[in-house]
PDB file of N, CA and C in Angstrom:
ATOM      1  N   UNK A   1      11.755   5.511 -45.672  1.00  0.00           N
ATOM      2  CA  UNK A   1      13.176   5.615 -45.396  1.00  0.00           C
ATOM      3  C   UNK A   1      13.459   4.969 -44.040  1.00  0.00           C
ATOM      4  N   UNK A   2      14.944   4.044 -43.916  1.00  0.00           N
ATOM      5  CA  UNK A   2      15.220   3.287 -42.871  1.00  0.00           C
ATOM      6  C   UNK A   2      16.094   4.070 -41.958  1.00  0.00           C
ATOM      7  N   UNK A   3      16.015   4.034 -40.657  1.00  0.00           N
ATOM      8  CA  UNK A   3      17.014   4.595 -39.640  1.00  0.00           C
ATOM      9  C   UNK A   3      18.249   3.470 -39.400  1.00  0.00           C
ATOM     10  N   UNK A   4      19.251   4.304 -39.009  1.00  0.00           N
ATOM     11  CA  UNK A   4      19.651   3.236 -38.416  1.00  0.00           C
ATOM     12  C   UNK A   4      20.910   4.195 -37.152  1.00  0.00           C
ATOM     13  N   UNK A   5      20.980   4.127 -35.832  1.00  0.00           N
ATOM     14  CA  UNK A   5      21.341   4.765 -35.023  1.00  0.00           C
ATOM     15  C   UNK A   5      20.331   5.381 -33.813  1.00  0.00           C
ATOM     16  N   UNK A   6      20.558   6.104 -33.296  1.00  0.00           N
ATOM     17  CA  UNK A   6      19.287   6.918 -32.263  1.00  0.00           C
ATOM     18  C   UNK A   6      19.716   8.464 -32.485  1.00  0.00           C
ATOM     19  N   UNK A   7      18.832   9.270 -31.522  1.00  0.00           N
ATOM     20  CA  UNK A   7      18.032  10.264 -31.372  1.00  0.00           C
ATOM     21  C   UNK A   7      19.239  10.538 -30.067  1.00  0.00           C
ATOM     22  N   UNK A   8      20.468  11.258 -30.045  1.00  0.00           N
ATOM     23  CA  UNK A   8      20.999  11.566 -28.327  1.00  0.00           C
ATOM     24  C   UNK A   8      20.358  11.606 -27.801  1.00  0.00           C
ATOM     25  N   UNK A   9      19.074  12.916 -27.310  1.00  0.00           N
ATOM     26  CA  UNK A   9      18.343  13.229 -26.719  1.00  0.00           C
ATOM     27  C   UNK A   9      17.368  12.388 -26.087  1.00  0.00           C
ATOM     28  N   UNK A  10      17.110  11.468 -27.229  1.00  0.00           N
ATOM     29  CA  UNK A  10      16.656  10.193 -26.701  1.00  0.00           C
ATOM     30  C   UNK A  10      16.842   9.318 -25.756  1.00  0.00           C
ATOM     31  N   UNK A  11      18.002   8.737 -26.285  1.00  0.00           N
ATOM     32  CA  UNK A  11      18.605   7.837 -25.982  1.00  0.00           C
ATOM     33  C   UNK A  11      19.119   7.891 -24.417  1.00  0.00           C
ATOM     34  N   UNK A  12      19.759   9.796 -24.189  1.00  0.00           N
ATOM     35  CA  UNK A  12      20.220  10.044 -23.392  1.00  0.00           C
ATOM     36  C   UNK A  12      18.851   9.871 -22.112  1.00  0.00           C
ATOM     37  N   UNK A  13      17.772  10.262 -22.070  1.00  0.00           N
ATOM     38  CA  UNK A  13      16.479  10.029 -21.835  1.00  0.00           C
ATOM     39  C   UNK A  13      16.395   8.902 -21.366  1.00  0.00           C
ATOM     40  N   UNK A  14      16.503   7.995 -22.164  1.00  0.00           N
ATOM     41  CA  UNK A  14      16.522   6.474 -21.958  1.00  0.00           C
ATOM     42  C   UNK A  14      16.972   6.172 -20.613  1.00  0.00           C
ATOM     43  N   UNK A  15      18.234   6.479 -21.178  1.00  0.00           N
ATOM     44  CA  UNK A  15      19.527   6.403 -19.895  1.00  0.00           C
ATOM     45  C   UNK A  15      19.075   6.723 -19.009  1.00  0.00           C
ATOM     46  N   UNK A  16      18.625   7.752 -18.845  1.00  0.00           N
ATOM     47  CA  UNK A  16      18.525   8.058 -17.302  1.00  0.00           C
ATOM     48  C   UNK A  16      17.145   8.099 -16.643  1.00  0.00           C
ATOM     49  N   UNK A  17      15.961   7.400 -17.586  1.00  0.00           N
ATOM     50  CA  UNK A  17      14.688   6.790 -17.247  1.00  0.00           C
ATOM     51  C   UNK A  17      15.277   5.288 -16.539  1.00  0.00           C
ATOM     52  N   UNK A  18      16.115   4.360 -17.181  1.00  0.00           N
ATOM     53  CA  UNK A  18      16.473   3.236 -16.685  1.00  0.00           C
ATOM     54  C   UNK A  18      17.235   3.394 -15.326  1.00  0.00           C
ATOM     55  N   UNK A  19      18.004   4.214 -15.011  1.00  0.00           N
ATOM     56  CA  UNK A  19      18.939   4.537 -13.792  1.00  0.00           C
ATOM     57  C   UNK A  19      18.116   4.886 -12.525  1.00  0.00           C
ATOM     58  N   UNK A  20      17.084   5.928 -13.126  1.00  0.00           N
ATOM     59  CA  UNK A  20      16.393   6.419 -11.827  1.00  0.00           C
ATOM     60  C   UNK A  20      15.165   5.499 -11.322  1.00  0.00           C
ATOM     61  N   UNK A  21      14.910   4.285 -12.268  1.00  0.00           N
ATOM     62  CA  UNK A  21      13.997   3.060 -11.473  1.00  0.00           C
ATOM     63  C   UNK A  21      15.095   2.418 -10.809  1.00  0.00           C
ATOM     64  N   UNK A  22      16.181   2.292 -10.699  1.00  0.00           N
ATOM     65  CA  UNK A  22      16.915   1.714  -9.398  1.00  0.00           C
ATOM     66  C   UNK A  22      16.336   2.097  -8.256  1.00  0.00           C
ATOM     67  N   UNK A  23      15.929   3.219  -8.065  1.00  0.00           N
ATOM     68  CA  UNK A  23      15.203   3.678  -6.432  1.00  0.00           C
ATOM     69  C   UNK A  23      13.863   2.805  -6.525  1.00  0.00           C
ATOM     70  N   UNK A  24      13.391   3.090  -7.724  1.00  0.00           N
ATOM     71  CA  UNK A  24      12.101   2.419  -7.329  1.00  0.00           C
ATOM     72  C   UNK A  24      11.950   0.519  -6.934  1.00  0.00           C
ATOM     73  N   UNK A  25      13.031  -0.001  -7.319  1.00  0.00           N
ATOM     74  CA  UNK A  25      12.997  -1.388  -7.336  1.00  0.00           C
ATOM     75  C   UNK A  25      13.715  -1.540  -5.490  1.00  0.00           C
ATOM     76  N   UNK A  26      14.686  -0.781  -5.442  1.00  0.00           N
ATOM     77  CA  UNK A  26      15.107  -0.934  -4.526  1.00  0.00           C
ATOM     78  C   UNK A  26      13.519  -0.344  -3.011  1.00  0.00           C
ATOM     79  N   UNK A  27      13.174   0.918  -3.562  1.00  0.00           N
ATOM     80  CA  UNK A  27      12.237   0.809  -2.661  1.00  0.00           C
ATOM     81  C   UNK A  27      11.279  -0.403  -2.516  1.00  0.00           C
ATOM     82  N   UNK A  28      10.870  -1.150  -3.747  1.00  0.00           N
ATOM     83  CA  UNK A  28      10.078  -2.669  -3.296  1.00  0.00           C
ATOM     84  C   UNK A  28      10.928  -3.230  -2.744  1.00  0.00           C
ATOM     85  N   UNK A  29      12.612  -3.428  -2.698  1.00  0.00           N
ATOM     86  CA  UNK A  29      12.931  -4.537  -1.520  1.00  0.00           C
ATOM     87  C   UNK A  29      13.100  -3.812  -0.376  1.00  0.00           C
ATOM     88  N   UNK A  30      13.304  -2.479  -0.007  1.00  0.00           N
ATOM     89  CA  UNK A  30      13.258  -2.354   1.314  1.00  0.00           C
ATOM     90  C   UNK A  30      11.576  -2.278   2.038  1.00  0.00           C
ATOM     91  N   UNK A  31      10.408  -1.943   1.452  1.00  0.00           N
ATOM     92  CA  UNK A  31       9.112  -2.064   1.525  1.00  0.00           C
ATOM     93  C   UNK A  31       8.848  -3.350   2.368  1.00  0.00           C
ATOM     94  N   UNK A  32       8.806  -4.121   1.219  1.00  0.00           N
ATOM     95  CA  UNK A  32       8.326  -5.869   1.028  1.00  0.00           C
ATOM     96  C   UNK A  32       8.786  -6.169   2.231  1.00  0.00           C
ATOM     97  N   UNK A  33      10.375  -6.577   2.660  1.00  0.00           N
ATOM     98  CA  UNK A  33      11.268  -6.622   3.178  1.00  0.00           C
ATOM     99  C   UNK A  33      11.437  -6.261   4.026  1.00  0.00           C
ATOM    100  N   UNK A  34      10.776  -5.090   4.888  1.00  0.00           N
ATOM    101  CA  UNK A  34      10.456  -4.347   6.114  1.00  0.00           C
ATOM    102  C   UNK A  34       9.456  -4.736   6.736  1.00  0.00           C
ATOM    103  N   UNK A  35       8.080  -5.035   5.657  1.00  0.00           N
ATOM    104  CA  UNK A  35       6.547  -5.023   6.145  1.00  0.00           C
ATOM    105  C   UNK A  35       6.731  -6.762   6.351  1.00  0.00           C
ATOM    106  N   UNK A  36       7.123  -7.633   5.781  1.00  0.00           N
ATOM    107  CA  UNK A  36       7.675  -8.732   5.373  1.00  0.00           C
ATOM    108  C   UNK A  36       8.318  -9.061   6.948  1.00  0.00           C
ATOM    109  N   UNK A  37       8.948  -8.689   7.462  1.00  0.00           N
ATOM    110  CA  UNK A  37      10.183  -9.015   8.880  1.00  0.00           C
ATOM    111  C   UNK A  37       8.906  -8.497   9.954  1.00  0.00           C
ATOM    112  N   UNK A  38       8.112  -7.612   9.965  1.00  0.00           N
ATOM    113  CA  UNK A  38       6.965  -6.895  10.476  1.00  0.00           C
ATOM    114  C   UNK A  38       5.711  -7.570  10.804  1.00  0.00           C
ATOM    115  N   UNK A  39       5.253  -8.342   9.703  1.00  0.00           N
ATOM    116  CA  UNK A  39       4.268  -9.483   9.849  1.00  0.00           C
ATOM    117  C   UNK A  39       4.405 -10.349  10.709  1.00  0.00           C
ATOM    118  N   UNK A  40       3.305 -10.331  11.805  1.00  0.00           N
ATOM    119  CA  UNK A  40       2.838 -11.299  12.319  1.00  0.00           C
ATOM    120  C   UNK A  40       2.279 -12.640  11.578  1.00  0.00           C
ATOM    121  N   UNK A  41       3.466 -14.015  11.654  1.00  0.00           N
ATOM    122  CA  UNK A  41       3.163 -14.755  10.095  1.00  0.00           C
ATOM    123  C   UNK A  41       4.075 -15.883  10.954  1.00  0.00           C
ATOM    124  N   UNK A  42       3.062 -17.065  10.897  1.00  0.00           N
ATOM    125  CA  UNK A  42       4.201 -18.570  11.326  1.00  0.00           C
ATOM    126  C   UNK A  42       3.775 -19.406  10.756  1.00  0.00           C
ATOM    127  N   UNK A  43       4.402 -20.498  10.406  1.00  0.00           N
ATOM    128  CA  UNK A  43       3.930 -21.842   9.889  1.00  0.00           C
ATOM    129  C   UNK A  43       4.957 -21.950   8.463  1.00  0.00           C
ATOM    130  N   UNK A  44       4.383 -22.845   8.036  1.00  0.00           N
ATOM    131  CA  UNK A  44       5.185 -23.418   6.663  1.00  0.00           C
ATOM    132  C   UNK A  44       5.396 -22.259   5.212  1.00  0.00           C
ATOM    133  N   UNK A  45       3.875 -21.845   4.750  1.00  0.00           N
ATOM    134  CA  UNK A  45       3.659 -21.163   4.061  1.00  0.00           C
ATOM    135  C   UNK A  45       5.002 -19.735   4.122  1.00  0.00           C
ATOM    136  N   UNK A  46       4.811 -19.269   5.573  1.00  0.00           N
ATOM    137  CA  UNK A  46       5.738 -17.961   6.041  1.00  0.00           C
ATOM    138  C   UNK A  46       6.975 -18.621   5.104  1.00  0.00           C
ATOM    139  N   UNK A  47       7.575 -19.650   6.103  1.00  0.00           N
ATOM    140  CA  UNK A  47       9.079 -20.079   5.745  1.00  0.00           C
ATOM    141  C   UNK A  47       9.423 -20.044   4.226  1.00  0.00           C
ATOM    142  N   UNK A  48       8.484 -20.594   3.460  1.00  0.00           N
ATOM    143  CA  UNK A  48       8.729 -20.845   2.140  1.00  0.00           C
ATOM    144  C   UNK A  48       8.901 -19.560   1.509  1.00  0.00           C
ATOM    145  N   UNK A  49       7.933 -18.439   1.579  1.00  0.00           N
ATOM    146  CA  UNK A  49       8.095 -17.235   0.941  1.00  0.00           C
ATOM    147  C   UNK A  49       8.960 -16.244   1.691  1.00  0.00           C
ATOM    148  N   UNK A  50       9.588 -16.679   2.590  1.00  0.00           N
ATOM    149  CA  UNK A  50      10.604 -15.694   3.284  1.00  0.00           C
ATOM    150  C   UNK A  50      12.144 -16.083   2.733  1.00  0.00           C
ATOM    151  N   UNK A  51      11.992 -17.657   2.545  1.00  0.00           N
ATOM    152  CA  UNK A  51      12.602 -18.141   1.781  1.00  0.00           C
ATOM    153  C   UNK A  51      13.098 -17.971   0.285  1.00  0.00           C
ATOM    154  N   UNK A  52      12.233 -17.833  -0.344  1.00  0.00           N
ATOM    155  CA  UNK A  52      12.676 -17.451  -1.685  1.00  0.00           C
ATOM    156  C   UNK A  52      12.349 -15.790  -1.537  1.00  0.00           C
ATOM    157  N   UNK A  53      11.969 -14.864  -0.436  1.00  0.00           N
ATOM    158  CA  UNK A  53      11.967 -13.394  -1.212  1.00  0.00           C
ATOM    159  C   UNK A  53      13.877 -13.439  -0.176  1.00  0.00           C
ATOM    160  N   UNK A  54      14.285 -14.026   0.050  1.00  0.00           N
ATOM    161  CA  UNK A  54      15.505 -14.061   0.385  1.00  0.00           C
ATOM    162  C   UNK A  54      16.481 -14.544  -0.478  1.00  0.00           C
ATOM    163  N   UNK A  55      16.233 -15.694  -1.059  1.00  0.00           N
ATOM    164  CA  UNK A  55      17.194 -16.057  -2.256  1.00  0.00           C
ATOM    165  C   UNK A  55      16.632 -15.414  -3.576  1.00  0.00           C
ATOM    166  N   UNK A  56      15.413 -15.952  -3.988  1.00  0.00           N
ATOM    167  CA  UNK A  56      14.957 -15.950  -5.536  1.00  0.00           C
ATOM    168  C   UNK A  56      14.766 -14.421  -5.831  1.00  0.00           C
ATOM    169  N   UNK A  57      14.172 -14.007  -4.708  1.00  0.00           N
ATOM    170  CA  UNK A  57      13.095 -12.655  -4.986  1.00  0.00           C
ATOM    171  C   UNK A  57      14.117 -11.576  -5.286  1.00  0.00           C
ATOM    172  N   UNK A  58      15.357 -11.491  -3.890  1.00  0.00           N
ATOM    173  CA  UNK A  58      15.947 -10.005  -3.141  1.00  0.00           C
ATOM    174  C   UNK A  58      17.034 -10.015  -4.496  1.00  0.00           C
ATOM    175  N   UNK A  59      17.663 -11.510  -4.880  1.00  0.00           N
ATOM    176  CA  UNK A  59      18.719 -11.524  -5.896  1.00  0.00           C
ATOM    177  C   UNK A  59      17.878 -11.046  -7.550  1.00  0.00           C
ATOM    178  N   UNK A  60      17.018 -11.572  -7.696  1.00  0.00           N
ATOM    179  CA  UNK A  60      16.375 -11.214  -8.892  1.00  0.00           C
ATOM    180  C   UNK A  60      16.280  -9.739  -9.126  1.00  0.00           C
ATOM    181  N   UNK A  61      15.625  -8.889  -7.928  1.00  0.00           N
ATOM    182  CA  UNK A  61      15.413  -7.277  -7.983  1.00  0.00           C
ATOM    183  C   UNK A  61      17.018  -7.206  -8.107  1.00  0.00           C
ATOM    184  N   UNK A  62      18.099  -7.223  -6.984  1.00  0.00           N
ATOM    185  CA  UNK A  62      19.364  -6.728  -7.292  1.00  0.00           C
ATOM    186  C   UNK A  62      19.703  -7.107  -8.881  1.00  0.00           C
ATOM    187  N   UNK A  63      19.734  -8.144  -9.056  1.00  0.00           N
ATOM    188  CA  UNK A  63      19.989  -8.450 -10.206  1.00  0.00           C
ATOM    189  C   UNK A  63      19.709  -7.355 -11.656  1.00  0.00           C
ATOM    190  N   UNK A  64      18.009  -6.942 -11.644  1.00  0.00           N
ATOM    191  CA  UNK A  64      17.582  -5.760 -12.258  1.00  0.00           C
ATOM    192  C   UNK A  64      18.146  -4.730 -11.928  1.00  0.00           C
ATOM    193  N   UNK A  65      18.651  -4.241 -10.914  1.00  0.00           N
ATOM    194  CA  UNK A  65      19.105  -2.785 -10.380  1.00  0.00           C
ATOM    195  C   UNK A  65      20.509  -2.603 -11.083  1.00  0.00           C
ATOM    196  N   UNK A  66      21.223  -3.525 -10.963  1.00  0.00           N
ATOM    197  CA  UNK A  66      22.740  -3.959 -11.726  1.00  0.00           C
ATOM    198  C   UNK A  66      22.113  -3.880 -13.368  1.00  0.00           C
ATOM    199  N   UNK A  67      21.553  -4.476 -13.720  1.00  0.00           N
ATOM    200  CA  UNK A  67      21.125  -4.445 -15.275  1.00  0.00           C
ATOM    201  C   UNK A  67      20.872  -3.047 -15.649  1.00  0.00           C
ATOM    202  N   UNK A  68      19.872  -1.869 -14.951  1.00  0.00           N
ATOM    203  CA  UNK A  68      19.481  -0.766 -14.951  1.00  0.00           C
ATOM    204  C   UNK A  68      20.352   0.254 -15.024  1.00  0.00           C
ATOM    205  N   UNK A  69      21.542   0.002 -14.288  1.00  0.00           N
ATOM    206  CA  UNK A  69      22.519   0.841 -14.099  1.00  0.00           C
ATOM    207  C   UNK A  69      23.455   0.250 -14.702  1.00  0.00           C
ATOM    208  N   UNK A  70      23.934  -0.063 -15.205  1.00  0.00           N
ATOM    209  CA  UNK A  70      24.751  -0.621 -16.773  1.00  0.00           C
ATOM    210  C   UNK A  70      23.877  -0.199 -18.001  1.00  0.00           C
ATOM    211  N   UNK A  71      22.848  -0.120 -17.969  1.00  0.00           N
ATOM    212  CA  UNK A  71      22.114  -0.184 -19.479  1.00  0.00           C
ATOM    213  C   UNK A  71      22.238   1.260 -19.464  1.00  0.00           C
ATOM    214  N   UNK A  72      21.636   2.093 -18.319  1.00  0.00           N
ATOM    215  CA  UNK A  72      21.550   3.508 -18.589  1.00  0.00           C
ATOM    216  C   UNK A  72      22.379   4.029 -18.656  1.00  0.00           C
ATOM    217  N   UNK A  73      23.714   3.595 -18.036  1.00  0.00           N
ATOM    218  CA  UNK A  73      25.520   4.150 -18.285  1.00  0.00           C
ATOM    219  C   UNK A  73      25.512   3.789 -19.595  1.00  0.00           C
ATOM    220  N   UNK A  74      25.178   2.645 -20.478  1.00  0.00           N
ATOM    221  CA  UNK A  74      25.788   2.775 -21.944  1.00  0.00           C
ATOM    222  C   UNK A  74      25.016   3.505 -22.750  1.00  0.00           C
ATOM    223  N   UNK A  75      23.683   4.049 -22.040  1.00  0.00           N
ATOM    224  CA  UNK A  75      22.864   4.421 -23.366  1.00  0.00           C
ATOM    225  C   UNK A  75      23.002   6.306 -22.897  1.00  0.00           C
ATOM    226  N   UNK A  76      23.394   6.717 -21.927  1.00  0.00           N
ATOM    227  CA  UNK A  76      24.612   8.114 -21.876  1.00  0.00           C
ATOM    228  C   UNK A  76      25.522   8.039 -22.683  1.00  0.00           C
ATOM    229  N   UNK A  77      26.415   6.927 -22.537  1.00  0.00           N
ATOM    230  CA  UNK A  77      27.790   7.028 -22.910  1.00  0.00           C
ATOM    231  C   UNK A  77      27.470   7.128 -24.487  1.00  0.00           C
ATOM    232  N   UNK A  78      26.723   5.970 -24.564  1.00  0.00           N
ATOM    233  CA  UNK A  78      26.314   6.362 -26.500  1.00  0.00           C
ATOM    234  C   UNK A  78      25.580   7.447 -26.437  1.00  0.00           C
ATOM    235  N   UNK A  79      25.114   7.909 -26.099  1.00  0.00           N
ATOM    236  CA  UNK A  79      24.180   9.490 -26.230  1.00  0.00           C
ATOM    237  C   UNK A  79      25.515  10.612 -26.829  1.00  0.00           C
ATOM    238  N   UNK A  80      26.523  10.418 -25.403  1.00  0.00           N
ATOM    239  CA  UNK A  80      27.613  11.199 -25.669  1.00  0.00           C
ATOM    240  C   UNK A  80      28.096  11.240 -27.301  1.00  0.00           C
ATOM    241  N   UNK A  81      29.025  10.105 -27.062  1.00  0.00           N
ATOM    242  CA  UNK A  81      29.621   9.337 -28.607  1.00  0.00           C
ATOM    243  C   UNK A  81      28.687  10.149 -29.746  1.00  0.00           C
ATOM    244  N   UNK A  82      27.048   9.760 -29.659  1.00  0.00           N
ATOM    245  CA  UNK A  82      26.967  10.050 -31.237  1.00  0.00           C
ATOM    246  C   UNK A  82      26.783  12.097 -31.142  1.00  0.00           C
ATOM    247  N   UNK A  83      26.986  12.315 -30.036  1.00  0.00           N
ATOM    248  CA  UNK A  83      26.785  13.789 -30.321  1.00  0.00           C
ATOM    249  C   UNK A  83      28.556  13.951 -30.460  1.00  0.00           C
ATOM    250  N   UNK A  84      29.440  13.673 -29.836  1.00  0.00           N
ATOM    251  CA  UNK A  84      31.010  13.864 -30.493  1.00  0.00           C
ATOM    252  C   UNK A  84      30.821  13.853 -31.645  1.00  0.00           C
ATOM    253  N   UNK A  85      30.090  12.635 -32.269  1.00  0.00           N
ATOM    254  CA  UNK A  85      30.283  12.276 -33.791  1.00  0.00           C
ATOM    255  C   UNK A  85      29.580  13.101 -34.486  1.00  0.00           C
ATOM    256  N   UNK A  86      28.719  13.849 -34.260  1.00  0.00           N
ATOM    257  CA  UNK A  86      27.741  14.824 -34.968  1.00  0.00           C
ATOM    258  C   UNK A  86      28.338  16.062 -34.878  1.00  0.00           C
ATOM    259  N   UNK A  87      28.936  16.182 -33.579  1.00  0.00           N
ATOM    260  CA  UNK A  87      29.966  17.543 -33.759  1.00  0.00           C
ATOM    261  C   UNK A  87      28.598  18.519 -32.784  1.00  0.00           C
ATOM    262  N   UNK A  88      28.298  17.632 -32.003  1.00  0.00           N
ATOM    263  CA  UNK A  88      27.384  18.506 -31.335  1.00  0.00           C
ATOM    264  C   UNK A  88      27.555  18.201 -29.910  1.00  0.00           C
ATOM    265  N   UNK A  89      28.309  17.963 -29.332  1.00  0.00           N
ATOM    266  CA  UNK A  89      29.095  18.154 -27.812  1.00  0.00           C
ATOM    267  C   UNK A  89      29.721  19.232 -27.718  1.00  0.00           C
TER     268      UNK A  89
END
């Protein structure tokens, strides 16, 4: 037999497994990013990777943190919804 829908409990789960790695991503950019400004480090090599954990790196993690916290707001909000619809809210 085929499913088709989720599990609230699940789902709701989901949600808020995806939301609460925002701390954790954000703790790698303040980490990196601290120990990173901290290092005793000169020459070319430095520039280049200070360089991209400034453009490529810091926007990519934000980028995930924004994704994380949108995904886990819709997969609440549908958690909600299918328990309205079940008559179990």
């Amino acid at each position: 037999m085929s499913m088709y829908g989720a599990n609230p409990d699940e789902l709701e789960h989901l949600g808020l497994t995806l939301t609460r790695q925002i701390d954790a991503v954000n703790g790698v950019l303040g980490t990196v990013g601290g120990v990173l400004r901290s290092t005793t480090w000169m020459g070319p090599a430095r520039e280049r990777f200070v360089g991209e954990w400034d453009s490529s790196f810091t926007s990519a993690l934000q980028r995930l943190t924004e994704a994380f916290d949108a995904a886990g707001a819709d997969c609440r909000r549908r958690a909600g919804e299918l328990r309205r619809v079940m008559g179990a809210a």
